[in-house]
Protein backbone atom coordinates (compact mmCIF):
# COMPACT_ATOMS: atom_id res chain seq x y z
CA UNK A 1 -79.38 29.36 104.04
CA UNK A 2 -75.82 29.88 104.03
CA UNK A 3 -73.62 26.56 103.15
CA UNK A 4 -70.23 26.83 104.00
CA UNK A 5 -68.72 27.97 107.85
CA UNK A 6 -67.82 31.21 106.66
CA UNK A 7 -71.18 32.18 105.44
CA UNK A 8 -72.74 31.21 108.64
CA UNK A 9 -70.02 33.37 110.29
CA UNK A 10 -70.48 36.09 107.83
CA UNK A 11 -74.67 35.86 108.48
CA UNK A 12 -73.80 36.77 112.24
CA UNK A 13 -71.15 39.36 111.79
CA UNK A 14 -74.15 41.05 109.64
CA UNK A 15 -76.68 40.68 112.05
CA UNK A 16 -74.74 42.62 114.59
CA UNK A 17 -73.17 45.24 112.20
CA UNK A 18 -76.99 45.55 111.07
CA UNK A 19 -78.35 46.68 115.10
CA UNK A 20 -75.13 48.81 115.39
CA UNK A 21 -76.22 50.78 112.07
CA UNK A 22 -79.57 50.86 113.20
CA UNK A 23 -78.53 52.28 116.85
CA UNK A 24 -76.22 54.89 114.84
CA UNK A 25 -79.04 55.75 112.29
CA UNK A 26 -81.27 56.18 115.11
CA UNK A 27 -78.78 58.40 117.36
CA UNK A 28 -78.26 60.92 114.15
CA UNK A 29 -82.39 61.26 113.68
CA UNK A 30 -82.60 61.91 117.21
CA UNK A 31 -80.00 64.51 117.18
CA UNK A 32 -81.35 66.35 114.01
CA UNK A 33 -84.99 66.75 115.58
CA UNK A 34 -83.59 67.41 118.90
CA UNK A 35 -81.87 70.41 117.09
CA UNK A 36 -84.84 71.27 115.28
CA UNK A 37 -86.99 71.27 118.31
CA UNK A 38 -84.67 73.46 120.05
CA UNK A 39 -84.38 75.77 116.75
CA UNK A 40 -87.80 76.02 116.79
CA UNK A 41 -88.67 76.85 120.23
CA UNK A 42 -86.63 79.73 119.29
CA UNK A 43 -84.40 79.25 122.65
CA UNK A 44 -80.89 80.08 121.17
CA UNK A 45 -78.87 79.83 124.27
CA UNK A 46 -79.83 76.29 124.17
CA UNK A 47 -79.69 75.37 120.87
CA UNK A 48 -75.87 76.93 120.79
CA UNK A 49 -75.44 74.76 123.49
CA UNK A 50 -76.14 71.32 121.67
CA UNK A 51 -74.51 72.45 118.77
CA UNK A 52 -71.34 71.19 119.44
CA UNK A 53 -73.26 67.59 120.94
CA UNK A 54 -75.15 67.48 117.63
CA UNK A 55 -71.78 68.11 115.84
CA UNK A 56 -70.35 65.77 117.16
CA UNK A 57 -73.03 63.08 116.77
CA UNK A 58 -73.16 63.75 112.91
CA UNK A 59 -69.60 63.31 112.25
CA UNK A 60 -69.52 59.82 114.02
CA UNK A 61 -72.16 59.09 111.94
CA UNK A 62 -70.49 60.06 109.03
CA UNK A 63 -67.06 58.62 110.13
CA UNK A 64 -68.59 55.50 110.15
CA UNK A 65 -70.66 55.98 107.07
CA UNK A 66 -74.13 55.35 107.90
CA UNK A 67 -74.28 59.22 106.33
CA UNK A 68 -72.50 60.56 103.64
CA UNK A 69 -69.99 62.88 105.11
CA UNK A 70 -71.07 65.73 102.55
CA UNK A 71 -74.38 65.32 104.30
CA UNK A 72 -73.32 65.67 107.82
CA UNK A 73 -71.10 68.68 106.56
CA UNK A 74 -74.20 70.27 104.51
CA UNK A 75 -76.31 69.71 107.57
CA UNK A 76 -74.68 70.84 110.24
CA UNK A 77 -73.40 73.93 108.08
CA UNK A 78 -77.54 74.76 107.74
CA UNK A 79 -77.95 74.64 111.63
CA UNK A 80 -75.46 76.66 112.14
CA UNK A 81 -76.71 79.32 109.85
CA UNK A 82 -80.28 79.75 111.44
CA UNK A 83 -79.02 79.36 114.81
């Protein structure tokens, strides 16, 4: 249990920083299998398409560092190659 005010401050900033991470973690996994789906489906019209959506998504990720931005990069560089 936290003793002073600030750590009982500090225990509630973390709780909500914790659900935004979690939303933001969730939002990149969503986007990655959404972009495998599509790659897989072998529909490339739509999977060019979302590219620049699941771009997007991983470097807001990244830019607020729930993901490395190397990984974003290395992902999104690997997409782009099979699509």
């Amino acid at each position: 249990m936290p003793n002073t005010k600030s750590a009982i401050r500090r225990v509630r900033r973390v709780k909500k920083q914790t659900q935004i991470n979690r939303i933001r973690k969730s939002k990149y996994k969503n986007a990655v299998k959404q972009m495998e789906l599509l790659i897989k489906s072998k529909d490339k019209a739509k999977a060019k398409k979302y590219f620049s959506k699941f771009q997007s998504i991983l470097m807001q990720v990244a830019k607020s560092g729930i993901v490395n931005k190397r990984t974003a990069s290395r992902k999104i560089s690997k997409v782009s190659k099979r699509i």
